[in-house]
PDB file of N, CA and C in Angstrom:
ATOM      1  N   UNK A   1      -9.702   5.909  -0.740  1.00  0.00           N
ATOM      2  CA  UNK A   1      -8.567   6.215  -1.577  1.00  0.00           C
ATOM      3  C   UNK A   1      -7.969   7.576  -1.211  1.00  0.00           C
ATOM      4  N   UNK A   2      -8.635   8.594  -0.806  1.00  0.00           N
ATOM      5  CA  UNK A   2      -8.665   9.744  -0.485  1.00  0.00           C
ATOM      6  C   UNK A   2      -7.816   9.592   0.492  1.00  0.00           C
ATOM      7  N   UNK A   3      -8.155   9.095   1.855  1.00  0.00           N
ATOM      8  CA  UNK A   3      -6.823   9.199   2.696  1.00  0.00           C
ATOM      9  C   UNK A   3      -5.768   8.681   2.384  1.00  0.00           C
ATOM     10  N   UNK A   4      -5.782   7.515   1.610  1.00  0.00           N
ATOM     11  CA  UNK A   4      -4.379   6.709   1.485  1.00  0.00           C
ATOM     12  C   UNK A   4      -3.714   7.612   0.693  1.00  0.00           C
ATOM     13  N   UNK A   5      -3.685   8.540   0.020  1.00  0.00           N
ATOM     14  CA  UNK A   5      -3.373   9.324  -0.679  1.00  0.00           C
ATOM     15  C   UNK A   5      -2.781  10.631  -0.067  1.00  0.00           C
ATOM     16  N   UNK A   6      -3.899  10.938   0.863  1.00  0.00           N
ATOM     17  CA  UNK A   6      -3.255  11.792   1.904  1.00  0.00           C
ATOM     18  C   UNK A   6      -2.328  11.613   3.111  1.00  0.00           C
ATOM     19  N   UNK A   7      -1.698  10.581   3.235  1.00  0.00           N
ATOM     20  CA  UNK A   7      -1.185   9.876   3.773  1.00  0.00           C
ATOM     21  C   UNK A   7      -0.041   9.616   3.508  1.00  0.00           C
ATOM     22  N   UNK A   8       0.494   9.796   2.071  1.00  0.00           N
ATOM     23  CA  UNK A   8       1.876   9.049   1.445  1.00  0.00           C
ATOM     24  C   UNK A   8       2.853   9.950   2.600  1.00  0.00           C
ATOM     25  N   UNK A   9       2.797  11.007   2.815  1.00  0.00           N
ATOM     26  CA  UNK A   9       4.227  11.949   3.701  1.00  0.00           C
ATOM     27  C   UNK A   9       4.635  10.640   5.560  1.00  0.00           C
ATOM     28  N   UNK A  10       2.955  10.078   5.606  1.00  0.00           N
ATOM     29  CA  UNK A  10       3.177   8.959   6.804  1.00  0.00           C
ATOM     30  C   UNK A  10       3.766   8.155   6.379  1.00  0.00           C
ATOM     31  N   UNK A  11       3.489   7.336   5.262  1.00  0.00           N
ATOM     32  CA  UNK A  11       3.599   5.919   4.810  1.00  0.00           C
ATOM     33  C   UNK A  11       4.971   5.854   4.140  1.00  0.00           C
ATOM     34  N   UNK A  12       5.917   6.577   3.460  1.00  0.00           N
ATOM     35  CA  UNK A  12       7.053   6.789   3.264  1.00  0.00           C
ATOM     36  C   UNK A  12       6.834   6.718   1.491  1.00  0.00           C
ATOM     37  N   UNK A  13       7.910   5.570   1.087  1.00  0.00           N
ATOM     38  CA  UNK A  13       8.101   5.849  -0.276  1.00  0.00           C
ATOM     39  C   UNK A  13       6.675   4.909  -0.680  1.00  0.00           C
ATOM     40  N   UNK A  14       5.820   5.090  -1.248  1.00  0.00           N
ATOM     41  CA  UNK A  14       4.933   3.727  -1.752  1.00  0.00           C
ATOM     42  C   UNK A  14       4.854   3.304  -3.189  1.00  0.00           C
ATOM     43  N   UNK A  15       4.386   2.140  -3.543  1.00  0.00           N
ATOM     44  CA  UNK A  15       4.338   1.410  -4.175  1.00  0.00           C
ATOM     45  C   UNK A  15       2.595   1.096  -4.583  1.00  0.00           C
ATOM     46  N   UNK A  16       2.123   1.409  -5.160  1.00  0.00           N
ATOM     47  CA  UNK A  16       0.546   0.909  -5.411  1.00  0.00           C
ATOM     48  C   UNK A  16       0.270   0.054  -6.744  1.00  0.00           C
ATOM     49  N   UNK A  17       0.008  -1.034  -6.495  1.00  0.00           N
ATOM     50  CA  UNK A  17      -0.558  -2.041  -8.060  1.00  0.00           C
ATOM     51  C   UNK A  17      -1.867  -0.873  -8.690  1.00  0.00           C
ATOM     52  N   UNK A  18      -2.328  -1.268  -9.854  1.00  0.00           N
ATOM     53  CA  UNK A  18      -2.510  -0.788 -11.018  1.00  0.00           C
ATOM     54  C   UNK A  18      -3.912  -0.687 -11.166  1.00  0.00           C
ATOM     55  N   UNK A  19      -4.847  -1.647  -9.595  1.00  0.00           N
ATOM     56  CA  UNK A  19      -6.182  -1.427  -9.431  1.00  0.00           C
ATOM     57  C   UNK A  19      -6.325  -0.054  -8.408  1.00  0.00           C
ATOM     58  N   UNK A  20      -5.494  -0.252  -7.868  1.00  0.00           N
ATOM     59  CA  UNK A  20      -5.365   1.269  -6.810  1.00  0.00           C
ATOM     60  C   UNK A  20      -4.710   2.533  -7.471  1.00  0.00           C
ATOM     61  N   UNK A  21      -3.887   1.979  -8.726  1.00  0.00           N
ATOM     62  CA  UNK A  21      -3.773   3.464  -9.364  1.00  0.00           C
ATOM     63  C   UNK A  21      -5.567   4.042 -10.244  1.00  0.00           C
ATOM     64  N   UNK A  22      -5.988   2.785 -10.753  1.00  0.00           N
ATOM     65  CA  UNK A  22      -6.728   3.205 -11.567  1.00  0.00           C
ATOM     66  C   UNK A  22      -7.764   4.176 -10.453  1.00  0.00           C
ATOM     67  N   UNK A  23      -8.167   3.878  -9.231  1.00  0.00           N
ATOM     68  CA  UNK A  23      -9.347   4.216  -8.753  1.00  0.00           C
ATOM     69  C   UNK A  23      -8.405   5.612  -7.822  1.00  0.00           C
ATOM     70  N   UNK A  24      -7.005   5.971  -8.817  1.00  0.00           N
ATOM     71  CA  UNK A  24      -6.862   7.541  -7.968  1.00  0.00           C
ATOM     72  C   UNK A  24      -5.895   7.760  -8.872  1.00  0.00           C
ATOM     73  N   UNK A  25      -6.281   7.844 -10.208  1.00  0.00           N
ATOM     74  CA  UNK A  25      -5.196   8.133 -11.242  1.00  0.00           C
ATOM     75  C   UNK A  25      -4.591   9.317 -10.469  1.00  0.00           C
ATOM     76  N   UNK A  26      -4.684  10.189 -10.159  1.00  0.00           N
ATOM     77  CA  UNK A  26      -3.556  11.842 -10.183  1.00  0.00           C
ATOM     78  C   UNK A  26      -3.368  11.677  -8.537  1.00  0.00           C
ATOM     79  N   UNK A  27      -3.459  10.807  -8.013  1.00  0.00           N
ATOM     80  CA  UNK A  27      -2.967  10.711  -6.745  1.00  0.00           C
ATOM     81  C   UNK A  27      -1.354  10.080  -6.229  1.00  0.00           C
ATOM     82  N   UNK A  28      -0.792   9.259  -7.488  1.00  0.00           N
ATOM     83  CA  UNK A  28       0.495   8.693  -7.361  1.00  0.00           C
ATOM     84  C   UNK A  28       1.296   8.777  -9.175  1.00  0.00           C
ATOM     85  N   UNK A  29       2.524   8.738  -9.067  1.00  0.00           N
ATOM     86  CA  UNK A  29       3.098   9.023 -10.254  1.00  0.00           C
ATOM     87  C   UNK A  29       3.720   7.548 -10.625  1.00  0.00           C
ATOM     88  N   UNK A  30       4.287   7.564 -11.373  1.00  0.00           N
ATOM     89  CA  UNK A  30       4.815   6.196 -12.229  1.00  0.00           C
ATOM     90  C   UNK A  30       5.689   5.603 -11.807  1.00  0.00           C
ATOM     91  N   UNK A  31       6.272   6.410 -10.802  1.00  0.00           N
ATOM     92  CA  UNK A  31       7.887   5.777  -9.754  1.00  0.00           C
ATOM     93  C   UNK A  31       6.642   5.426  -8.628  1.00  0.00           C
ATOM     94  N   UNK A  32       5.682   5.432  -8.336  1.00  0.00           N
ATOM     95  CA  UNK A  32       5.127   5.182  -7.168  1.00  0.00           C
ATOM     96  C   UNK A  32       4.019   3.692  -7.834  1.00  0.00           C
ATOM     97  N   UNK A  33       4.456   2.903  -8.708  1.00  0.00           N
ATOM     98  CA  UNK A  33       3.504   1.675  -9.191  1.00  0.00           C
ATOM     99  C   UNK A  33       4.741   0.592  -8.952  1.00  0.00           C
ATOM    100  N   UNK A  34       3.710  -0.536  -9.054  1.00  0.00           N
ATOM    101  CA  UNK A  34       4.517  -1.380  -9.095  1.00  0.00           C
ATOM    102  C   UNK A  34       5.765  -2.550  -9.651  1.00  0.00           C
ATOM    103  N   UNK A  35       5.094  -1.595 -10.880  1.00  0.00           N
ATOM    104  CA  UNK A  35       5.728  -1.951 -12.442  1.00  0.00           C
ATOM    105  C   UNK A  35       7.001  -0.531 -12.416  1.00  0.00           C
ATOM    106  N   UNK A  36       6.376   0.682 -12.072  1.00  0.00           N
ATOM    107  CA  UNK A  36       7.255   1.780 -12.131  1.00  0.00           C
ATOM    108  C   UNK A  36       8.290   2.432 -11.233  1.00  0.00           C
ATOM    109  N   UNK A  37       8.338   1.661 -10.241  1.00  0.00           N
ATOM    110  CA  UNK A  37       9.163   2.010  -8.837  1.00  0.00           C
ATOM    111  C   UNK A  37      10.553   1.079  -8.627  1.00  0.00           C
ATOM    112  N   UNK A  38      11.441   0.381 -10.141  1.00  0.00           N
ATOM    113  CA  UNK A  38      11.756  -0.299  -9.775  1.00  0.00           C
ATOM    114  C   UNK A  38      13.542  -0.062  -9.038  1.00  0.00           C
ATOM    115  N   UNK A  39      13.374   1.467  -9.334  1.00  0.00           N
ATOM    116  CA  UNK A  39      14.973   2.096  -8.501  1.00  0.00           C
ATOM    117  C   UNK A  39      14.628   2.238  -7.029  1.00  0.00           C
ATOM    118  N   UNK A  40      13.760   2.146  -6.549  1.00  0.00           N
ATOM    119  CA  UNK A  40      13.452   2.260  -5.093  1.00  0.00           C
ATOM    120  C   UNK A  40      13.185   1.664  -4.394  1.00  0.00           C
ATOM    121  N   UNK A  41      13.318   1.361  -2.846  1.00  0.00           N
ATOM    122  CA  UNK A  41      12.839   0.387  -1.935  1.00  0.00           C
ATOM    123  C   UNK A  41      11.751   1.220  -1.769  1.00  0.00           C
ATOM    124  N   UNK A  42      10.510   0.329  -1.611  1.00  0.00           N
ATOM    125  CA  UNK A  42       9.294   1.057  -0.579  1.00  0.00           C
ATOM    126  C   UNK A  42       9.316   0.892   0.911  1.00  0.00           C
ATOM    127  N   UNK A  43       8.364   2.332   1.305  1.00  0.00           N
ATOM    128  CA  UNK A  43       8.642   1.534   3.219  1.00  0.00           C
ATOM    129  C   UNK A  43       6.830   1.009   3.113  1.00  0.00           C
ATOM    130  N   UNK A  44       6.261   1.160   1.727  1.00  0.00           N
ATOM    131  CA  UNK A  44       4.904   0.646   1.971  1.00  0.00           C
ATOM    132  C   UNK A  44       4.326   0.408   0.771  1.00  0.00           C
ATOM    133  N   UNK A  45       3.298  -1.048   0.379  1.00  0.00           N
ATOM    134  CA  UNK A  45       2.648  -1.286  -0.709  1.00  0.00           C
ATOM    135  C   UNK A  45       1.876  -1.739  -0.527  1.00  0.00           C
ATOM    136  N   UNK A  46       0.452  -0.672  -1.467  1.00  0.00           N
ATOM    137  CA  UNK A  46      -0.885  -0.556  -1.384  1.00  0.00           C
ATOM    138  C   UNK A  46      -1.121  -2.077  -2.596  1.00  0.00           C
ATOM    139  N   UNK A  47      -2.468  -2.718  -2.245  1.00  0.00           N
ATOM    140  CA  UNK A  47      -2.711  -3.410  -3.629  1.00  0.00           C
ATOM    141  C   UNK A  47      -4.106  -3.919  -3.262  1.00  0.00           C
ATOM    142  N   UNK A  48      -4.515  -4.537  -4.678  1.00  0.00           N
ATOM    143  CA  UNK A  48      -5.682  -5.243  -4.053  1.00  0.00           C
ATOM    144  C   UNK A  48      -5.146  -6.929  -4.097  1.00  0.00           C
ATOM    145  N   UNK A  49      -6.107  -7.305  -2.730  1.00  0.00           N
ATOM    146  CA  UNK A  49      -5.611  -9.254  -2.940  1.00  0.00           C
ATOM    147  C   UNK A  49      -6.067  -9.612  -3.958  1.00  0.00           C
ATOM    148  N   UNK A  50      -6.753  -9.551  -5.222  1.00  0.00           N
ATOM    149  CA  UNK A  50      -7.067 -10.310  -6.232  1.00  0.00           C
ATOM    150  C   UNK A  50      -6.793  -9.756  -7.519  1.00  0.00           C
ATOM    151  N   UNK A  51      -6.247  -8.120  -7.003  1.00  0.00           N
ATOM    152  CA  UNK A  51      -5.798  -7.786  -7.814  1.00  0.00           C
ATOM    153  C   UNK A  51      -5.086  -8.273  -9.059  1.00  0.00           C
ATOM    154  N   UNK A  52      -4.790  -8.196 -10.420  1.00  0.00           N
ATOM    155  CA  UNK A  52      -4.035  -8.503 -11.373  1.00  0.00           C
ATOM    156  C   UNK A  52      -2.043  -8.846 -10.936  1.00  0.00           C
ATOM    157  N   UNK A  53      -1.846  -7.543 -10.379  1.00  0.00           N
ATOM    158  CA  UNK A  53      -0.736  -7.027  -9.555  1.00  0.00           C
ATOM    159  C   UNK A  53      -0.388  -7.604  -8.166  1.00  0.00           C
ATOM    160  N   UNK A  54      -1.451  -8.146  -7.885  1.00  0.00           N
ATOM    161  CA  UNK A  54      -1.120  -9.072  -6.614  1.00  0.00           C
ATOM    162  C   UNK A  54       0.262  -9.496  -6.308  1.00  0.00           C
ATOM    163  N   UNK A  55       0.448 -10.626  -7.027  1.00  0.00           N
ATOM    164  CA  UNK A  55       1.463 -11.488  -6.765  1.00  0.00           C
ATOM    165  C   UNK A  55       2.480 -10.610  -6.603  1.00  0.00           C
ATOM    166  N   UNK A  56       2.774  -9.581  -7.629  1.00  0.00           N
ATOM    167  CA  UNK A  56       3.985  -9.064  -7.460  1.00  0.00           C
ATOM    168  C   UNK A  56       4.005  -7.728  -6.375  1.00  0.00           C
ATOM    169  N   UNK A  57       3.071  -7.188  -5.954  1.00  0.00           N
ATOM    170  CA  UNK A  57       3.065  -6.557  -4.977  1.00  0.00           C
ATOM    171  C   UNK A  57       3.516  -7.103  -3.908  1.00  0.00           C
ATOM    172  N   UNK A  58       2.709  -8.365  -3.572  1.00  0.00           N
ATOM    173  CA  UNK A  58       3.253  -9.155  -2.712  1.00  0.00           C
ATOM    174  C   UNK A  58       4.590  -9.452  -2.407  1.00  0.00           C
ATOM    175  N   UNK A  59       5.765  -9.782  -3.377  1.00  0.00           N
ATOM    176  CA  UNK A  59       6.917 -10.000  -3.810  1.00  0.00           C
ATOM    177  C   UNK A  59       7.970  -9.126  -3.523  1.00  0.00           C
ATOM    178  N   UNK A  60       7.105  -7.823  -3.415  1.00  0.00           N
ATOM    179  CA  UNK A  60       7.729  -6.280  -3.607  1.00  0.00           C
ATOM    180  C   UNK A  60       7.863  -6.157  -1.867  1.00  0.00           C
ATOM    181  N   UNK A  61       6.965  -6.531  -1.291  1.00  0.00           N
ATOM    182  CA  UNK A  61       6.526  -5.949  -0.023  1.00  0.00           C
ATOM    183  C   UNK A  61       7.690  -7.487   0.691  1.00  0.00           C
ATOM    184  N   UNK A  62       7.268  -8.527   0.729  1.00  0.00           N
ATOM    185  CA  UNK A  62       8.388  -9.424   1.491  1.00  0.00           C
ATOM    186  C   UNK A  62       9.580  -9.362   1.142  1.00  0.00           C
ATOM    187  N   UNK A  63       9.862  -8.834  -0.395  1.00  0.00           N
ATOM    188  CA  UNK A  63      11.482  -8.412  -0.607  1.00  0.00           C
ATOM    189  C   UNK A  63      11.853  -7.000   0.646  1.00  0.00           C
ATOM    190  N   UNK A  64      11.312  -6.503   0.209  1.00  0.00           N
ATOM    191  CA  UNK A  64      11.655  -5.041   1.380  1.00  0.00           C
ATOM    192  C   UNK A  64      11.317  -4.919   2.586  1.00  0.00           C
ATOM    193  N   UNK A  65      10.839  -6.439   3.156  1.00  0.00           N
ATOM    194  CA  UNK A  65      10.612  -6.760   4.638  1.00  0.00           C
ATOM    195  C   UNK A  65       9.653  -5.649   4.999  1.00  0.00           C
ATOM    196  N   UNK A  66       8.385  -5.724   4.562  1.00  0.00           N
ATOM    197  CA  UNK A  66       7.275  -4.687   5.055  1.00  0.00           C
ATOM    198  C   UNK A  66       6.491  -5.909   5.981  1.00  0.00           C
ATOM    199  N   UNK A  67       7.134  -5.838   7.210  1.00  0.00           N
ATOM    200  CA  UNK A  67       6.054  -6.982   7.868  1.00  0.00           C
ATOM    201  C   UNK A  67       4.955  -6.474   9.249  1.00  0.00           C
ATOM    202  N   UNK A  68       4.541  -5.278   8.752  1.00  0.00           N
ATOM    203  CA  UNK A  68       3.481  -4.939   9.283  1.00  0.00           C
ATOM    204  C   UNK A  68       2.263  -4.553   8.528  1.00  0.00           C
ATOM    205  N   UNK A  69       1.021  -5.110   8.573  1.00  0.00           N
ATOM    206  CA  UNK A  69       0.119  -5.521   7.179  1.00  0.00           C
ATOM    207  C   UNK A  69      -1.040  -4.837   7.874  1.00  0.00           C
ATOM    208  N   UNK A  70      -1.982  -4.211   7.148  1.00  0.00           N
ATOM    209  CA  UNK A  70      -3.394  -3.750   7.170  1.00  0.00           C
ATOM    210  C   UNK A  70      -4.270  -4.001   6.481  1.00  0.00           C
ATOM    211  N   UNK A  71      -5.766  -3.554   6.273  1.00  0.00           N
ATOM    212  CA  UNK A  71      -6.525  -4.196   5.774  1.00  0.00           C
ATOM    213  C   UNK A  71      -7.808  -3.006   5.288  1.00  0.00           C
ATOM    214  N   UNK A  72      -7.994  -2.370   4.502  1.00  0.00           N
ATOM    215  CA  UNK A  72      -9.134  -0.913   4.524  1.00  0.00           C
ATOM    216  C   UNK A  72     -10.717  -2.182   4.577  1.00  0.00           C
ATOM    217  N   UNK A  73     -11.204  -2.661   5.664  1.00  0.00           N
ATOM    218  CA  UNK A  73     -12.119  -3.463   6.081  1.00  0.00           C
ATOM    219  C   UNK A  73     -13.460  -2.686   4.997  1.00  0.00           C
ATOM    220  N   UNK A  74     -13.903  -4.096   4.669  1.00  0.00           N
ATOM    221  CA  UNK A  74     -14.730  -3.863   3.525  1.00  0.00           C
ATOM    222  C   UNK A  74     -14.347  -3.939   1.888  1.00  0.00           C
ATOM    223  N   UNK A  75     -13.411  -3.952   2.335  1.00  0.00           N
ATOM    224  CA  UNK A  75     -12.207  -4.198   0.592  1.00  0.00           C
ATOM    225  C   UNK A  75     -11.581  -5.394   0.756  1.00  0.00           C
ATOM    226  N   UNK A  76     -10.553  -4.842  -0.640  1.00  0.00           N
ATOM    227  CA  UNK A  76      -9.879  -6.317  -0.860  1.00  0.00           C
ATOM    228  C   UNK A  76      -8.453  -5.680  -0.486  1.00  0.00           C
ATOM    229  N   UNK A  77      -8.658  -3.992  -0.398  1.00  0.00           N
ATOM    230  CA  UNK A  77      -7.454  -3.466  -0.203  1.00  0.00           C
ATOM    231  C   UNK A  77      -6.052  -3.692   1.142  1.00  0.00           C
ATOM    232  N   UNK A  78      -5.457  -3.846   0.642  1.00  0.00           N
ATOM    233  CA  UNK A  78      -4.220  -4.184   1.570  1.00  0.00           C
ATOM    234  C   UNK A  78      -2.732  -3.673   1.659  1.00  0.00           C
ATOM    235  N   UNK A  79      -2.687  -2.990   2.750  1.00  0.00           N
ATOM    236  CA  UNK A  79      -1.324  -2.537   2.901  1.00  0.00           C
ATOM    237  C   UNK A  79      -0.315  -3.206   3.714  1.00  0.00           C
ATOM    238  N   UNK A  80       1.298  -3.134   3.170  1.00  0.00           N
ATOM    239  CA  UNK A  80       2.323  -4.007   3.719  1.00  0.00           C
ATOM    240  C   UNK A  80       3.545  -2.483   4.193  1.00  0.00           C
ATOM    241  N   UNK A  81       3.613  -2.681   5.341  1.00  0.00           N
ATOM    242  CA  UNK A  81       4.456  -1.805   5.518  1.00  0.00           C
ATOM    243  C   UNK A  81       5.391  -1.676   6.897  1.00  0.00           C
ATOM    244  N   UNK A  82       6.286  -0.840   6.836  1.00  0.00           N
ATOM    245  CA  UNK A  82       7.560  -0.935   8.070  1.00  0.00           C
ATOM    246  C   UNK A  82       7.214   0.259   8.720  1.00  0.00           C
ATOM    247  N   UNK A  83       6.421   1.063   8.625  1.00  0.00           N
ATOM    248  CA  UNK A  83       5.439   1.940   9.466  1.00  0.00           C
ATOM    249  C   UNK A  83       4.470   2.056  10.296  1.00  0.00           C
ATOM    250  N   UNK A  84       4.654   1.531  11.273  1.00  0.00           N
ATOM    251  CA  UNK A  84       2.812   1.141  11.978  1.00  0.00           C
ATOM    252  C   UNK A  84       1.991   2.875  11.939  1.00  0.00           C
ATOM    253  N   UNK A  85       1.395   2.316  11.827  1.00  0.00           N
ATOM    254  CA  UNK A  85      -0.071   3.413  11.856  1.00  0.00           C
ATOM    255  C   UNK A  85      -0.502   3.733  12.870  1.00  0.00           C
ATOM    256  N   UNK A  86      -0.325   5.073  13.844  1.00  0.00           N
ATOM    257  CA  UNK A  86      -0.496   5.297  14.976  1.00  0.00           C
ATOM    258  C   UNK A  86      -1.955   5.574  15.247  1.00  0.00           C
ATOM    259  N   UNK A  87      -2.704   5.172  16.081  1.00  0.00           N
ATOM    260  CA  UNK A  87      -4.114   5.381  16.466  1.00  0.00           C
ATOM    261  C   UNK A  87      -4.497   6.842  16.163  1.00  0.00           C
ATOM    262  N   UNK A  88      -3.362   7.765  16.688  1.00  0.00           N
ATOM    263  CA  UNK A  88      -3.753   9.087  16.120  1.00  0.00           C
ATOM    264  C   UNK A  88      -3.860   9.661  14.693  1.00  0.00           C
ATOM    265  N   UNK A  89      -3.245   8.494  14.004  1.00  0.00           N
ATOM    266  CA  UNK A  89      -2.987   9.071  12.737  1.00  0.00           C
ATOM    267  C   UNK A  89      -4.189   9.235  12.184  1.00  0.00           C
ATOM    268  N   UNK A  90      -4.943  10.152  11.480  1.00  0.00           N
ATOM    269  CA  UNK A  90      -5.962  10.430  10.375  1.00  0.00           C
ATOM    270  C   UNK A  90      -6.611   9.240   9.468  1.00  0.00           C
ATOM    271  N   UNK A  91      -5.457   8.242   9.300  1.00  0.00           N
ATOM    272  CA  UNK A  91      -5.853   7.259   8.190  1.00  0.00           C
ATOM    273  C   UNK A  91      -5.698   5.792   9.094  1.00  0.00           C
ATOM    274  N   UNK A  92      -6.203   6.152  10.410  1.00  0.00           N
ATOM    275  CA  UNK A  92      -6.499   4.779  11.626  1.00  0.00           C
ATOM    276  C   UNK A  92      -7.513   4.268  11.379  1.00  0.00           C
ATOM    277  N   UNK A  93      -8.273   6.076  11.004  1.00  0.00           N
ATOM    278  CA  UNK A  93      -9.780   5.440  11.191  1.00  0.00           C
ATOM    279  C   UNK A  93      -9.968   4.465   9.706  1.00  0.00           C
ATOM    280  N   UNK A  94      -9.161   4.460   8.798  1.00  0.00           N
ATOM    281  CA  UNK A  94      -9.793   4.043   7.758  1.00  0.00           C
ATOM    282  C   UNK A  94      -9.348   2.455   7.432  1.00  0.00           C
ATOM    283  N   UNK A  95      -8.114   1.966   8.320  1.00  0.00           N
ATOM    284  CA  UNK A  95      -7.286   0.901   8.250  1.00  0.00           C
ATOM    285  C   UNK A  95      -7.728  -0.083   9.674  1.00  0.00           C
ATOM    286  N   UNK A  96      -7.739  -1.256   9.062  1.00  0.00           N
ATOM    287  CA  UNK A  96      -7.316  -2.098  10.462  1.00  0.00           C
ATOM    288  C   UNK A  96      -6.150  -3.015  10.530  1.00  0.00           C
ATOM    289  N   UNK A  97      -5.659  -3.415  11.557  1.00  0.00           N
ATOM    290  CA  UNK A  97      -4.530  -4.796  10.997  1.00  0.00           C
ATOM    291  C   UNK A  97      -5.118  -5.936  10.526  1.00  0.00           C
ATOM    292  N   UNK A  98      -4.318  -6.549   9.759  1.00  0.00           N
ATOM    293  CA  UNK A  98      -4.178  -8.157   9.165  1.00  0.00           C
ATOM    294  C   UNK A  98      -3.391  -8.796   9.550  1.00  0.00           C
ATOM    295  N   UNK A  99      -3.292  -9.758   9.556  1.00  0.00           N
ATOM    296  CA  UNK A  99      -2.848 -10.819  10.302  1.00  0.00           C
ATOM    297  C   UNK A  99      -1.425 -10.794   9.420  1.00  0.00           C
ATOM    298  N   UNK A 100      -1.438 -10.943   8.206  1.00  0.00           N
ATOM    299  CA  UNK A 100      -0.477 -11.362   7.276  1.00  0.00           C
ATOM    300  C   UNK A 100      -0.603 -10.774   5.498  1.00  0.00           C
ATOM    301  N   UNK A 101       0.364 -10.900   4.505  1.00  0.00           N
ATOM    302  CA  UNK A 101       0.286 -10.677   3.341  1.00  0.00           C
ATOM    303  C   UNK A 101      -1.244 -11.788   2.618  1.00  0.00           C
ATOM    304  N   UNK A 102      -1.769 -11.270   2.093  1.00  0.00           N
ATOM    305  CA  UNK A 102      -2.964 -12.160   1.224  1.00  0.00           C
ATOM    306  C   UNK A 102      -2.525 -11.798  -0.508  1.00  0.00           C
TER     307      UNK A 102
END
């Protein structure tokens, strides 16, 4: 959670469902949820796949054409975004790709 957090200045405007706010309450504000972001396009949205928030994360991320997807391996966590993640970046080590939205 820690990097994804440290990370938002890479990842652009984001969007996080409500299982990823809970596990970093003071890490994102209320324009940055998925319920609370609704004046903004994101260039990226965090969520979990079974999350509660799922579906509409999901919804959020193919509306705003985020069709480059990751995966924090070992989770359920999943990112959708129009940013690829450069090998150098800090938060490489913590992401892998996915194939697609789950």
């Amino acid at each position: 959670m820690t990097a994804l957090v440290q990370s938002k200045s890479e990842l652009g405007t984001v969007f996080v469902d409500g299982s990823v706010l809970a596990l970093a309450p003071d890490g994102y504000v209320l324009s940055e949820t998925v319920w609370g972001g609704k004046d903004q396009r994101p260039n990226t949205v965090i969520y979990f796949v079974e999350g509660y928030e799922a579906e509409t994360a999901r919804k959020i991320a193919e509306t705003a054409r985020l069709d480059l997807h990751y995966q924090v391996p070992g989770t359920s966590i999943r990112l959708a975004t129009d940013r690829p993640i450069a090998r150098s970046s800090p938060l490489a080590a913590f992401v892998a790709p996915a194939d697609r939205l789950e």
